[in-house]
C-alpha atoms as a PDB file:
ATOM      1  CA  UNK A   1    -302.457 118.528  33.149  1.00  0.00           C
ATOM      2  CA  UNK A   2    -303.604 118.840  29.514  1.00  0.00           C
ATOM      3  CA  UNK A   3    -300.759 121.021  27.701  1.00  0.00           C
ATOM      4  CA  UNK A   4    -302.214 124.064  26.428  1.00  0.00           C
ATOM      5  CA  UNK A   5    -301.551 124.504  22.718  1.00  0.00           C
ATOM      6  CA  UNK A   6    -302.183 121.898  20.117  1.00  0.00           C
ATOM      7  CA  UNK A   7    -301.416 121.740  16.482  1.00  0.00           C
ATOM      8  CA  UNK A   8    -304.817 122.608  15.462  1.00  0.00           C
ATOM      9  CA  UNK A   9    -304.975 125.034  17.819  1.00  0.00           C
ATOM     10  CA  UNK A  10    -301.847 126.463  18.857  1.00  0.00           C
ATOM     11  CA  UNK A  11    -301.530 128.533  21.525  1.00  0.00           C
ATOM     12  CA  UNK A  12    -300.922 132.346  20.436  1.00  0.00           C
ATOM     13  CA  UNK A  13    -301.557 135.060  23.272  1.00  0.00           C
ATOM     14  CA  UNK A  14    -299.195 136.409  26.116  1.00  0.00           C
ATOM     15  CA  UNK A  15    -298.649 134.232  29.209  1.00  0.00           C
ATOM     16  CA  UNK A  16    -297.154 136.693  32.173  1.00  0.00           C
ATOM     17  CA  UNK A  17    -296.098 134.379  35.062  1.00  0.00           C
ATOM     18  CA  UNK A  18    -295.194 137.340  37.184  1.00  0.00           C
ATOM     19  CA  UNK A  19    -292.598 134.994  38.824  1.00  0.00           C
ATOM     20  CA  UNK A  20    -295.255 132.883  40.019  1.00  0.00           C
ATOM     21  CA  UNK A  21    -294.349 129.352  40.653  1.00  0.00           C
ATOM     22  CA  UNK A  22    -296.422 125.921  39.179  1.00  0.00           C
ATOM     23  CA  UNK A  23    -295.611 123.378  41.370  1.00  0.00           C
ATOM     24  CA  UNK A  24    -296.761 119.626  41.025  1.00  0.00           C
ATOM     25  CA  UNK A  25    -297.145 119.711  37.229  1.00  0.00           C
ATOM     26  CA  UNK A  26    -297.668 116.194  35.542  1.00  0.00           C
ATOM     27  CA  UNK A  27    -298.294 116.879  31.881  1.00  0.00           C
ATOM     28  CA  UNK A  28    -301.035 114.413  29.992  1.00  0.00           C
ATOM     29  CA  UNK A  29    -298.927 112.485  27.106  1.00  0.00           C
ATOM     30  CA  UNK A  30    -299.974 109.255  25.840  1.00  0.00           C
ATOM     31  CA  UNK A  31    -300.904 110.327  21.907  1.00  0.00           C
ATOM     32  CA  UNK A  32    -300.409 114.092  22.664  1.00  0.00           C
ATOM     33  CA  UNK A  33    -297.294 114.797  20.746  1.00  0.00           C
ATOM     34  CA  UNK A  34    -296.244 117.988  22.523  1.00  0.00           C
ATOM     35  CA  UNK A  35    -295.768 117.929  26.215  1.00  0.00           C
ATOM     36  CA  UNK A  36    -295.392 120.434  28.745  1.00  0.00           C
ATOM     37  CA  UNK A  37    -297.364 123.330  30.877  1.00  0.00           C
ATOM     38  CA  UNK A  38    -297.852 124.488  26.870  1.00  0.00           C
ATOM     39  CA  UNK A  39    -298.076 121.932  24.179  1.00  0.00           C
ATOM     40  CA  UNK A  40    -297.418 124.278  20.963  1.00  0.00           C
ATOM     41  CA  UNK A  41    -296.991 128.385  21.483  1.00  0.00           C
ATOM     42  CA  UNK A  42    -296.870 130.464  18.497  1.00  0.00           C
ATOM     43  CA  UNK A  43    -297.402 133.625  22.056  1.00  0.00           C
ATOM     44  CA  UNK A  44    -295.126 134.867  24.195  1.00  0.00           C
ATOM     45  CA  UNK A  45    -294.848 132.973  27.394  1.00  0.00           C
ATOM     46  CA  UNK A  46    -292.484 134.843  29.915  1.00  0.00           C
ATOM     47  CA  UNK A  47    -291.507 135.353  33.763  1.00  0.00           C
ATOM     48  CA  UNK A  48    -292.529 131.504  34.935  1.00  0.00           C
ATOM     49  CA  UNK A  49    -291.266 129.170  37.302  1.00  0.00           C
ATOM     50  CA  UNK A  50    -292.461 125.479  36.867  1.00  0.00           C
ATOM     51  CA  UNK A  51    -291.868 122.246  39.560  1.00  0.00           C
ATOM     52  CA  UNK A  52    -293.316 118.428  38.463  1.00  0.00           C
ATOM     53  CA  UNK A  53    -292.494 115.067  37.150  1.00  0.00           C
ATOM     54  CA  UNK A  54    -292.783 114.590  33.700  1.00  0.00           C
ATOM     55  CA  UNK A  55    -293.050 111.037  32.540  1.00  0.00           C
ATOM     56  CA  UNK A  56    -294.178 111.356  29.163  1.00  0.00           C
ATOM     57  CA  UNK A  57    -294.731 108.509  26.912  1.00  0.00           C
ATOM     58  CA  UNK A  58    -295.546 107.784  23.256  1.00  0.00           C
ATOM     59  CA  UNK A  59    -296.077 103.777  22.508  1.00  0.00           C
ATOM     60  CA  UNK A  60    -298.732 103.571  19.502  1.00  0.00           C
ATOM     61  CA  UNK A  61    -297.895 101.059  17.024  1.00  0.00           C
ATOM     62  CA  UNK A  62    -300.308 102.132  14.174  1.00  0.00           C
ATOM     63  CA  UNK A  63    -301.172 104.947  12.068  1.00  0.00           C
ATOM     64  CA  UNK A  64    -298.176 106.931  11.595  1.00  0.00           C
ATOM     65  CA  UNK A  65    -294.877 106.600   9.835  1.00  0.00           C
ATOM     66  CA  UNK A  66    -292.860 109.452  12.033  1.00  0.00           C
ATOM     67  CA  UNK A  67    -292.943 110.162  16.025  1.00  0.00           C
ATOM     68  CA  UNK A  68    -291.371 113.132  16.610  1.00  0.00           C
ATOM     69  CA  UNK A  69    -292.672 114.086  20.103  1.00  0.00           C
ATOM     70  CA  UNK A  70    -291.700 117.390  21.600  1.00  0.00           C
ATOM     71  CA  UNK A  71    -291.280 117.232  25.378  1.00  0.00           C
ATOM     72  CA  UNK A  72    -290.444 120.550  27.840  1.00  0.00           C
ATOM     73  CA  UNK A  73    -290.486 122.005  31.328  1.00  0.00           C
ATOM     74  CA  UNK A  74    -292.148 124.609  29.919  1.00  0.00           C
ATOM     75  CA  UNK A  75    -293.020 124.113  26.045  1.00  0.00           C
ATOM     76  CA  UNK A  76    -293.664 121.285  23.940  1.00  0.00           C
ATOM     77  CA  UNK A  77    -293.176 122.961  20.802  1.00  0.00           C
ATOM     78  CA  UNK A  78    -292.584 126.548  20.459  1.00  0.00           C
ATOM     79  CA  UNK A  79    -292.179 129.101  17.759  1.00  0.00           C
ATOM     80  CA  UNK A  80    -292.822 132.203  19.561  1.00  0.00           C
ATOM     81  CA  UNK A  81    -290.973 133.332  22.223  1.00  0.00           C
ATOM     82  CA  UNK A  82    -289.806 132.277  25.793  1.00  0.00           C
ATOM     83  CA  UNK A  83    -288.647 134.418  28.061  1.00  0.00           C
ATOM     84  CA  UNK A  84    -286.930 135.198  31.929  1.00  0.00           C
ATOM     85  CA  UNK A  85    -288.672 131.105  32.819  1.00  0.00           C
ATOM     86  CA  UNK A  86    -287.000 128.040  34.944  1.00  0.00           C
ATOM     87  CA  UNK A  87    -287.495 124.946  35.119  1.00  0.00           C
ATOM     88  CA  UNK A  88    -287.224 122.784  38.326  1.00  0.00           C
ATOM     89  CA  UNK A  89    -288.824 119.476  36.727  1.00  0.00           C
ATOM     90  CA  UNK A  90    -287.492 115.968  35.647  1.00  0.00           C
ATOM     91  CA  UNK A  91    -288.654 116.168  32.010  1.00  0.00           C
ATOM     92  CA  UNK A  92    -288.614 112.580  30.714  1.00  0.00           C
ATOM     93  CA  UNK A  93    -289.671 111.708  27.298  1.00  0.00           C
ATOM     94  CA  UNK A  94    -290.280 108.067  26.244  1.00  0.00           C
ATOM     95  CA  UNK A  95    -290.601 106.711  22.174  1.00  0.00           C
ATOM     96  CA  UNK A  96    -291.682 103.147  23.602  1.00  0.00           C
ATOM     97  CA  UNK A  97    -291.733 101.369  19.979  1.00  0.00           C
ATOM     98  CA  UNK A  98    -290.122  98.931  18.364  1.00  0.00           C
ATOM     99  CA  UNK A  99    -291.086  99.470  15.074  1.00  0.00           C
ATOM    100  CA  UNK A 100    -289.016 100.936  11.398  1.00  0.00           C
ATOM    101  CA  UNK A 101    -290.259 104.080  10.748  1.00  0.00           C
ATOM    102  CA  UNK A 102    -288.738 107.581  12.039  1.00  0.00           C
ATOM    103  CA  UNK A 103    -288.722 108.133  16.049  1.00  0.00           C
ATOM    104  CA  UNK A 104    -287.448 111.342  17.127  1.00  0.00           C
ATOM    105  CA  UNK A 105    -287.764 112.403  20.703  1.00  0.00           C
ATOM    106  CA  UNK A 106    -287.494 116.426  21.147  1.00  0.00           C
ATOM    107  CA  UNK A 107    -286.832 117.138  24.793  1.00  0.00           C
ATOM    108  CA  UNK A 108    -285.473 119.917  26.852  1.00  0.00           C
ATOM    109  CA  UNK A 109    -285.405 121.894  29.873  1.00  0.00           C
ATOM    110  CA  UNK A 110    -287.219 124.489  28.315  1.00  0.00           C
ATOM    111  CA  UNK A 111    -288.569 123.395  25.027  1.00  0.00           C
ATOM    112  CA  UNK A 112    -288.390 120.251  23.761  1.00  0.00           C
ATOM    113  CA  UNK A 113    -288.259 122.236  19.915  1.00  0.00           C
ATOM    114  CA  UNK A 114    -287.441 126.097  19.783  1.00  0.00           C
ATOM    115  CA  UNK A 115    -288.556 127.810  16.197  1.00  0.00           C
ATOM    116  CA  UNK A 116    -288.838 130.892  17.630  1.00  0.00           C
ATOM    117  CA  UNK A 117    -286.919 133.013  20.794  1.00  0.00           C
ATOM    118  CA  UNK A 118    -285.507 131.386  24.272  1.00  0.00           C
ATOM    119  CA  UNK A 119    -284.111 134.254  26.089  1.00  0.00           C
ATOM    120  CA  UNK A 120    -282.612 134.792  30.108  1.00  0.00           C
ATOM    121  CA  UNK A 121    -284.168 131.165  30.851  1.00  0.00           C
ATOM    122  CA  UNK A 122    -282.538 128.322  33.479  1.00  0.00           C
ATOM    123  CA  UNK A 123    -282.959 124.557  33.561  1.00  0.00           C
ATOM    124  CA  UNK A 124    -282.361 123.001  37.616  1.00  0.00           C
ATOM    125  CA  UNK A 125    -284.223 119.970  36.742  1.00  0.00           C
ATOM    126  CA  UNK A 126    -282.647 116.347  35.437  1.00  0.00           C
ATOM    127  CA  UNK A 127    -283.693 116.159  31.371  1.00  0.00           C
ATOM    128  CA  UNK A 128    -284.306 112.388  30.463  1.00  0.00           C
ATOM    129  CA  UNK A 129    -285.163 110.332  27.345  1.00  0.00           C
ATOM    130  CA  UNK A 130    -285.564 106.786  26.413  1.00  0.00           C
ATOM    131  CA  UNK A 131    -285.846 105.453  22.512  1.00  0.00           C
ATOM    132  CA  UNK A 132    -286.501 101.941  22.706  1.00  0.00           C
ATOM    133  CA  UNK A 133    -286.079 101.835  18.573  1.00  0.00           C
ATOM    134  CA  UNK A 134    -282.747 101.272  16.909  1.00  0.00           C
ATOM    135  CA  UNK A 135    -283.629 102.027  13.207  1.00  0.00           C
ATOM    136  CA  UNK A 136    -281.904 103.987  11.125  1.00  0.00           C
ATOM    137  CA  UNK A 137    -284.198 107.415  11.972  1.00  0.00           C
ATOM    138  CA  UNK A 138    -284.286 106.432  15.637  1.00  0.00           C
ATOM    139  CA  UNK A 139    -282.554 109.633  16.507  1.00  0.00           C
ATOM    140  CA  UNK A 140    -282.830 111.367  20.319  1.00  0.00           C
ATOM    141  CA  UNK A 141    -282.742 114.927  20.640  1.00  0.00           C
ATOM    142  CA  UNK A 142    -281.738 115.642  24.336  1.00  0.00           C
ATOM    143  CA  UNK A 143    -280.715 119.674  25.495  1.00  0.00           C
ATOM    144  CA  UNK A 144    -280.932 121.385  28.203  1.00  0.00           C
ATOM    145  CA  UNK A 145    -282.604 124.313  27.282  1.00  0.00           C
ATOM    146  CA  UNK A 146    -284.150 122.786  23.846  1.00  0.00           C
ATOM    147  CA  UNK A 147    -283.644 119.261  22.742  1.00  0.00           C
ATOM    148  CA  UNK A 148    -283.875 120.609  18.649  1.00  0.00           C
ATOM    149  CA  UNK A 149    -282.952 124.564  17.888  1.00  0.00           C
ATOM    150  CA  UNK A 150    -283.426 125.817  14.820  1.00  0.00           C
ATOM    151  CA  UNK A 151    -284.585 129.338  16.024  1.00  0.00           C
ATOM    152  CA  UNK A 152    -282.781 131.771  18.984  1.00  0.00           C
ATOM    153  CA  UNK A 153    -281.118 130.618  22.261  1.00  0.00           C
ATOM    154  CA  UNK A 154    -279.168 133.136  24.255  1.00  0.00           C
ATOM    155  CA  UNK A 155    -278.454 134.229  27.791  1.00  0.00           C
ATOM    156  CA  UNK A 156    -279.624 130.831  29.104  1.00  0.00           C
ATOM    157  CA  UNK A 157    -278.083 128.216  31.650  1.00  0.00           C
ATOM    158  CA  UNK A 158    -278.114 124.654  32.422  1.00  0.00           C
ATOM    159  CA  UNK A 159    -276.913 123.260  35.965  1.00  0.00           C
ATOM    160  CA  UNK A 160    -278.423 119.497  35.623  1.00  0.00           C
ATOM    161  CA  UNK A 161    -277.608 116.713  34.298  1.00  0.00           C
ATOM    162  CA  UNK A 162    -279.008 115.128  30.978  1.00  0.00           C
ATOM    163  CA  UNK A 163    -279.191 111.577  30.681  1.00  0.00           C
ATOM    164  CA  UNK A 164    -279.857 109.511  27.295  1.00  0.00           C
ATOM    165  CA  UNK A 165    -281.111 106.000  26.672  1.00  0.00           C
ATOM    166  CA  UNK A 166    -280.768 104.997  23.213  1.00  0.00           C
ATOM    167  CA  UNK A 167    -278.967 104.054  19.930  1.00  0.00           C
ATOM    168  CA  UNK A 168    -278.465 107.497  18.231  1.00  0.00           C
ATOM    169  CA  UNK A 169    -278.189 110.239  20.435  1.00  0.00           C
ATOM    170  CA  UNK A 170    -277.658 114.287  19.922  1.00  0.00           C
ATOM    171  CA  UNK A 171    -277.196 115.467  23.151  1.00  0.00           C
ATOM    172  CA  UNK A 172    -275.881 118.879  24.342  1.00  0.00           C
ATOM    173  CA  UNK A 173    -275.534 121.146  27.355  1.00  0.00           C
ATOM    174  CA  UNK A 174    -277.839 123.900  25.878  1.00  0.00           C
ATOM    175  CA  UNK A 175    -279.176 121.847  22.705  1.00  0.00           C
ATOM    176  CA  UNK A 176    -279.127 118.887  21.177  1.00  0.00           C
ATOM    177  CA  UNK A 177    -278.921 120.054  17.679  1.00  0.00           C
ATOM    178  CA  UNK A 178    -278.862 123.530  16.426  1.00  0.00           C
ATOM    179  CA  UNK A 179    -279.399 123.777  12.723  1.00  0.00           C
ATOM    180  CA  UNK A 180    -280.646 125.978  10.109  1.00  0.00           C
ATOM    181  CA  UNK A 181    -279.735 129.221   8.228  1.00  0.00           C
ATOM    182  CA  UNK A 182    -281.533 131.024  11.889  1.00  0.00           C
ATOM    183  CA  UNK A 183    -280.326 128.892  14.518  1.00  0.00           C
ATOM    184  CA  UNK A 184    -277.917 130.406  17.054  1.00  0.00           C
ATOM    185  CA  UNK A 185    -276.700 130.021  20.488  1.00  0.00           C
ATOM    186  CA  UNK A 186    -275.383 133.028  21.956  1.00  0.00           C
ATOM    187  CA  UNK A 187    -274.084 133.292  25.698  1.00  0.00           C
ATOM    188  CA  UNK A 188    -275.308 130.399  27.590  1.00  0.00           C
ATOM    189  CA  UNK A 189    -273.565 127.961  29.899  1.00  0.00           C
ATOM    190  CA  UNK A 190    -273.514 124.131  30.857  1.00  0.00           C
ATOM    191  CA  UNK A 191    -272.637 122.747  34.258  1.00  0.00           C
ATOM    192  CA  UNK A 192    -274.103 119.448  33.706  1.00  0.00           C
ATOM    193  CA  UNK A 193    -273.309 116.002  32.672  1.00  0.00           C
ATOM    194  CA  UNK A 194    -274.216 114.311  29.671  1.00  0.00           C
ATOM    195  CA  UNK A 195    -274.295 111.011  30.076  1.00  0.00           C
ATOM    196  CA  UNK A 196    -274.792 108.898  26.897  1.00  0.00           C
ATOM    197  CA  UNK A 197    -274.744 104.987  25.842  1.00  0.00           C
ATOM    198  CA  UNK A 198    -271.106 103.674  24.843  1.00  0.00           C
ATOM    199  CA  UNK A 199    -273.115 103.272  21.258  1.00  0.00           C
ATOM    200  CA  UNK A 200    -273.573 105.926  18.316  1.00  0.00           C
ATOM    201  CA  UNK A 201    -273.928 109.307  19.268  1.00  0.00           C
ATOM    202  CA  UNK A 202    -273.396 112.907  18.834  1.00  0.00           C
ATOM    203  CA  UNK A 203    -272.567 114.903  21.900  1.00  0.00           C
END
């Protein structure tokens, strides 16, 4: 499945699910740097249910000094709004590099980076990253709902477990970080693990 929604052209209309179910869904990654059934929404994307095995990896070696690769059940990247969706998919998303520059994997149940709304949204799948790079910048972003938040999270739940393989890890139930002057989390839940490496890490 090629996400739909790229930087260049970012998706921006209304996606009504209607409840309907995806089942089966195997996002393209490789050099795509935002991985799910949408790669980048600036829409509305609401009323989904989505099933699949997500095994994204990035592993170039030239050409750029920052990986930040946004990985989620539903959205790669989004900075419109998500709404009433659930995700039943192992989202995995690999930074397979060993190299000193920036690698930042973004990835979440729901979004692997929120700039915009999550709202009345459930993660029921396992939510998996690997960062083979130590450096300094070498940060993961694990959550279940949205790996990085920096817009609006609320009335969402996460019942799986999240599971980090790395140096530096932010890891949390709903997010992994939540930052900014917008960001908030209001009335969501965890019932899942976290399981991190003994090393650095911010859970």
């Amino acid at each position: 499945w090629i996400p739909i929604g790229t930087l260049d052209n970012p998706f921006k209309g209304t996606f009504d699910g209607n409840n309907h179910r995806i089942f089966h869904l195997n996002p393209e990654s490789g050099t795509i740097r935002y991985v799910g059934l949408f790669g980048l929404s600036e829409g509305t994307i609401k009323s989904l249910i989505v099933e699949g095995d997500y095994d994204a990896v990035i592993a170039e070696t030239e050409g750029a000094t920052t990986y930040i690769f946004n990985v989620g059940g539903v959205c790669g990247l989004s900075k419109g709004s998500i709404s009433d969706c659930r995700n039943y998919a192992h989202v995995k998303g690999t930074i397979s590099l060993n190299v000193d520059v920036q690698t930042n994997p973004y990835v979440g149940g729901i979004a692997g980076q929120n700039l915009g709304v999550i709202e009345n949204c459930q993660n029921y799948g396992i939510i998996e990253t690997v960062n083979t790079n130590s450096g300094e910048n070498a940060y993961i972003h694990l959550g279940g709902i949205a790996g990085v938040n920096t817009g609006k999270i609320a009335n969402c739940d996460n019942t799986r477990n999240l599971i980090a393989n790395g140096s530096k890890v932010r890891a949390g139930g709903v997010a992994g970080l939540s930052s900014g002057n917008a960001a908030s989390i209001e009335s969501c839940s965890n019932l899942g693990n976290i399981n991190v490496p003994v090393s650095y890490n911010e859970v």
